[in-house]
N, C-alpha and C. Protein backbone atom coordinates (compact mmCIF):
# COMPACT_ATOMS: atom_id res chain seq x y z
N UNK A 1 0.85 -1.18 0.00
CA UNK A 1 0.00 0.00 0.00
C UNK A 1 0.89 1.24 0.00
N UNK A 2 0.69 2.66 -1.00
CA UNK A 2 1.61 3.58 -0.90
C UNK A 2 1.14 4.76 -0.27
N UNK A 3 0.49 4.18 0.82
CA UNK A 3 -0.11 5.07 2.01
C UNK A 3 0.97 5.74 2.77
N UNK A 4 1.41 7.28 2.57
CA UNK A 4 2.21 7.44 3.43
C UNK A 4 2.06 9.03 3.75
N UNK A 5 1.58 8.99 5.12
CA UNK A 5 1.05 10.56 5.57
C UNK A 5 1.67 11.39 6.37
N UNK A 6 3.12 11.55 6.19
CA UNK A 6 3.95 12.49 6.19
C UNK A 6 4.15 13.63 5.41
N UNK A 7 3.76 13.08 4.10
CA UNK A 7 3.56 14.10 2.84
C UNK A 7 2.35 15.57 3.50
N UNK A 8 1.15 14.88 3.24
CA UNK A 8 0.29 15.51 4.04
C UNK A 8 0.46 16.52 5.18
N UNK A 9 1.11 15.33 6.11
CA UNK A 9 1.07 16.19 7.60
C UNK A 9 2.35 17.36 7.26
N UNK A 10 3.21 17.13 6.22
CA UNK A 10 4.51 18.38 5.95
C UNK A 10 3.63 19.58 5.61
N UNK A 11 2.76 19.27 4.56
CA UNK A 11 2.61 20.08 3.81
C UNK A 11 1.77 21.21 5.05
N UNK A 12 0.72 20.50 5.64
CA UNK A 12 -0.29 21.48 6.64
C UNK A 12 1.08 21.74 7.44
N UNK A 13 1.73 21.26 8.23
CA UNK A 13 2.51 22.33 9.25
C UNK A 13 3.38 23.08 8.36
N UNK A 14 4.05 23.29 7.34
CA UNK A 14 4.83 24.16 6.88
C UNK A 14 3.79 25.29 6.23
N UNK A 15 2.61 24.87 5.86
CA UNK A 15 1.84 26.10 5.44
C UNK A 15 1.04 26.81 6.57
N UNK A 16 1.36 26.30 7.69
CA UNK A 16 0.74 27.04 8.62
C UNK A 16 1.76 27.72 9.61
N UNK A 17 3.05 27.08 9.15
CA UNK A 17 4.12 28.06 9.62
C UNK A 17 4.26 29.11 8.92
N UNK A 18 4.33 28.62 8.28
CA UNK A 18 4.76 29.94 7.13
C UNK A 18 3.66 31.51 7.18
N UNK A 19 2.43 31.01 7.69
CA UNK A 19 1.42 31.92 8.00
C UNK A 19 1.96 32.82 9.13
N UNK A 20 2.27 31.77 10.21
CA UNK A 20 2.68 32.04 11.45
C UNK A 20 3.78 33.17 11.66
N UNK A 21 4.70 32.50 10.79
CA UNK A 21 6.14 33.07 10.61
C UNK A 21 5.63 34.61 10.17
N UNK A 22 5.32 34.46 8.98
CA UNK A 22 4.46 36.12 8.04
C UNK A 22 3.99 37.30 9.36
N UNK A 23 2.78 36.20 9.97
CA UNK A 23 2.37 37.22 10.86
C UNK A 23 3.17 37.27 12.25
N UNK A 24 4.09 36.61 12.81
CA UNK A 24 5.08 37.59 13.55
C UNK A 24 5.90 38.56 12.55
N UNK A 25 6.27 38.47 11.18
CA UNK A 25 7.15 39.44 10.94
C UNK A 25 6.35 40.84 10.92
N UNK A 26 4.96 40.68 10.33
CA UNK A 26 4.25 41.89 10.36
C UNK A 26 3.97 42.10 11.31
N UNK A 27 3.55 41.87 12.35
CA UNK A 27 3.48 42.38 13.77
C UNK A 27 4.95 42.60 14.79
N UNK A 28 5.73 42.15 14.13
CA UNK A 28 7.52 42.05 15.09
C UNK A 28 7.60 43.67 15.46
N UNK A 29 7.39 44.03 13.71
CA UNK A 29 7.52 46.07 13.32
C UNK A 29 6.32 46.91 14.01
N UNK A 30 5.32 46.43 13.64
CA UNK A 30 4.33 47.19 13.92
C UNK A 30 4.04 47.44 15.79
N UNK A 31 3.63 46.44 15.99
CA UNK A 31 3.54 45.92 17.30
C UNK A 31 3.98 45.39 18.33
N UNK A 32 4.80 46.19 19.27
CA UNK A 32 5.76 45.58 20.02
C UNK A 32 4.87 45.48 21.45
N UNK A 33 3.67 45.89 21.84
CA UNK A 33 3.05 45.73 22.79
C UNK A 33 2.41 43.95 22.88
N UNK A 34 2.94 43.33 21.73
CA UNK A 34 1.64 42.35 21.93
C UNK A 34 2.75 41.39 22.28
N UNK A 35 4.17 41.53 22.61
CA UNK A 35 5.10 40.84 22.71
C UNK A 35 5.49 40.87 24.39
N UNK A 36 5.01 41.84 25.20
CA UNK A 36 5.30 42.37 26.17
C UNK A 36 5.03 41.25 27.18
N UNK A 37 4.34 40.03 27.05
CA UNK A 37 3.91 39.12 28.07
C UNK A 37 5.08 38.43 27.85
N UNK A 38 5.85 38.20 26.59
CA UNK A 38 6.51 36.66 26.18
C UNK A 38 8.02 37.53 26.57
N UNK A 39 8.16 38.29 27.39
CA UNK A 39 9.10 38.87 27.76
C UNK A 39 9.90 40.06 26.50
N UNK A 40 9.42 40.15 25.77
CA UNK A 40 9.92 41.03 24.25
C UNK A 40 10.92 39.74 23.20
N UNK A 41 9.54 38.22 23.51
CA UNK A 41 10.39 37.65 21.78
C UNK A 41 9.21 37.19 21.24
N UNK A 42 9.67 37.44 20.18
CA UNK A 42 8.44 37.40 18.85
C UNK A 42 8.39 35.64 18.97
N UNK A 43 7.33 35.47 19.45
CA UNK A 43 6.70 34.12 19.90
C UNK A 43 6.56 33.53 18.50
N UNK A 44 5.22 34.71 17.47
CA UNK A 44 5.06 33.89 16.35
C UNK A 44 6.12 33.80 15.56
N UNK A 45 7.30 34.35 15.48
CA UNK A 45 7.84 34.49 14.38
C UNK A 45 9.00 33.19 14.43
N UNK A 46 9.48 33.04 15.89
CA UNK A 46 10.16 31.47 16.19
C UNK A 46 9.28 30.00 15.95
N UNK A 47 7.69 29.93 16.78
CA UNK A 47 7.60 29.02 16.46
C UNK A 47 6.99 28.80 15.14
N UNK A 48 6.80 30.23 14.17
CA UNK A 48 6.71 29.49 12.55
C UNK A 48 8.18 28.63 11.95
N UNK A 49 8.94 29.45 12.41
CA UNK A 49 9.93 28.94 11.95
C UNK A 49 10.07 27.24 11.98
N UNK A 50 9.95 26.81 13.69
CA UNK A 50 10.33 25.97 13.75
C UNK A 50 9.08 24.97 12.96
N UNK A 51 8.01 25.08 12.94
CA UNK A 51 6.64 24.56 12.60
C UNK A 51 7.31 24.38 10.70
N UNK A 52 7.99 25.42 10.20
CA UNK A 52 8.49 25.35 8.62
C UNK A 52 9.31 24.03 8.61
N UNK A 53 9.94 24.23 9.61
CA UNK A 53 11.00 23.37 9.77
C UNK A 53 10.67 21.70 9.75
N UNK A 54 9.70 21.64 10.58
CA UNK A 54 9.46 20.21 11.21
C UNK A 54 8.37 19.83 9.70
N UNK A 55 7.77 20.72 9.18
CA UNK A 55 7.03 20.60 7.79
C UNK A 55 7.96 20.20 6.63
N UNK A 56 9.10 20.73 6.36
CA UNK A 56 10.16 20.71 5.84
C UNK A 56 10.69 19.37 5.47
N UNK A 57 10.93 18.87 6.89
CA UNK A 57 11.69 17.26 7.30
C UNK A 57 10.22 16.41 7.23
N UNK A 58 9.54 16.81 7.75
CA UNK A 58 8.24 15.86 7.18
C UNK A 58 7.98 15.57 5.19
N UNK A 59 8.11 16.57 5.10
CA UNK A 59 7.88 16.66 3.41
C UNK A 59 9.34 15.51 2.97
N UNK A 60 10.54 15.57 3.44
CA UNK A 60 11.78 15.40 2.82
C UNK A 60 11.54 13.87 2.93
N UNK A 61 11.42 13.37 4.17
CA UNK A 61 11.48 12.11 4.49
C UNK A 61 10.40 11.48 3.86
N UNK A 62 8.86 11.85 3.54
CA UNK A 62 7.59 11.47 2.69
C UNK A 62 8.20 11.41 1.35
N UNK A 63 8.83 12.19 0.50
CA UNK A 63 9.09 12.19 -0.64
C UNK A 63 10.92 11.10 -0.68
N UNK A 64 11.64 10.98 -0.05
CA UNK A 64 12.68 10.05 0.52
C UNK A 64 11.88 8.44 0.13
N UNK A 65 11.05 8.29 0.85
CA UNK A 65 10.16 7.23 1.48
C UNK A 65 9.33 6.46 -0.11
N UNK A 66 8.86 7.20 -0.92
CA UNK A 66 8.39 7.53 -2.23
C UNK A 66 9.53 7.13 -3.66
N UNK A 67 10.81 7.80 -3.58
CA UNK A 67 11.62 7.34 -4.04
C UNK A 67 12.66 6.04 -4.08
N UNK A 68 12.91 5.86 -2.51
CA UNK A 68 13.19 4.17 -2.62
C UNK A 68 12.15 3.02 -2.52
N UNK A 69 10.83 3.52 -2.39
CA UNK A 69 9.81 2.66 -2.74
C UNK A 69 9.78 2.38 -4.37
N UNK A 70 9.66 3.20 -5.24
CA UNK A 70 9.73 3.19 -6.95
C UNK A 70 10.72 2.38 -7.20
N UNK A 71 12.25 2.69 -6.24
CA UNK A 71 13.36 1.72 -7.29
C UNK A 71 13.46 0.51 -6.74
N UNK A 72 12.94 -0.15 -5.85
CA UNK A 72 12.51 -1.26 -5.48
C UNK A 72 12.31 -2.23 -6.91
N UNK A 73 12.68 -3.70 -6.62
CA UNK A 73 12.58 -4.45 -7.83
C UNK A 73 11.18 -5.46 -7.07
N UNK A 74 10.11 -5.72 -8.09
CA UNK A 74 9.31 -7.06 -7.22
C UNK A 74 9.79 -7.94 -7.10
N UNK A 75 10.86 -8.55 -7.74
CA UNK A 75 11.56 -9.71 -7.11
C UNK A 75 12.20 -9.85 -5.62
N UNK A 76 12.57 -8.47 -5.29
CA UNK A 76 13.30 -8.40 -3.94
C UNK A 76 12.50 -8.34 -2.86
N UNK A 77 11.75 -8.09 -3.34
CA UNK A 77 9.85 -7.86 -2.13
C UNK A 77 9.76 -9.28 -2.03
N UNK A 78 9.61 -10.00 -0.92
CA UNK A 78 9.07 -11.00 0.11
C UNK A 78 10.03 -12.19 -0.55
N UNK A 79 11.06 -12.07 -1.03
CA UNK A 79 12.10 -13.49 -1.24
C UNK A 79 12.50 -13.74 0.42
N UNK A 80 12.42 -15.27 0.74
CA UNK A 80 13.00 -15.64 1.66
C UNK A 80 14.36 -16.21 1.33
């Protein structure tokens, strides 16, 4: 079965980092009051990053996973 939902799950956290990331940078400039609880660090703008990130390595390893599945021979599948 070439069920494999890493692809997926990359794609939603890196596009929702990337949102994330956007809106700390537009608010980093504009708005420095809304930072004032998290001690003065741009909360959204780190954890988009890292959220890109972990989307990133999700995507790499799904598409990894995809490619040595294709060069696979059927003969080598289930020989004892």
């Amino acid at each position: 079965m070439n069920l494999d939902i890493r692809l997926p799950i990359g794609l939603l956290f890196a596009s929702l980092g990337a949102l994330l990331a956007v809106f700390g940078l537009v608010t980093g400039f504009t708005d420095n009051a809304l930072y004032d609880r998290s001690l003065g660090i741009n909360v959204n703008l780190w954890w988009g990053l890292v959220l890109v990130i972990f989307g990133a390595l999700m995507i790499w390893l799904g598409r990894a996973r995809l490619t040595t599945r294709s060069t696979e021979t059927p003969s080598s599948k289930g020989t004892a």
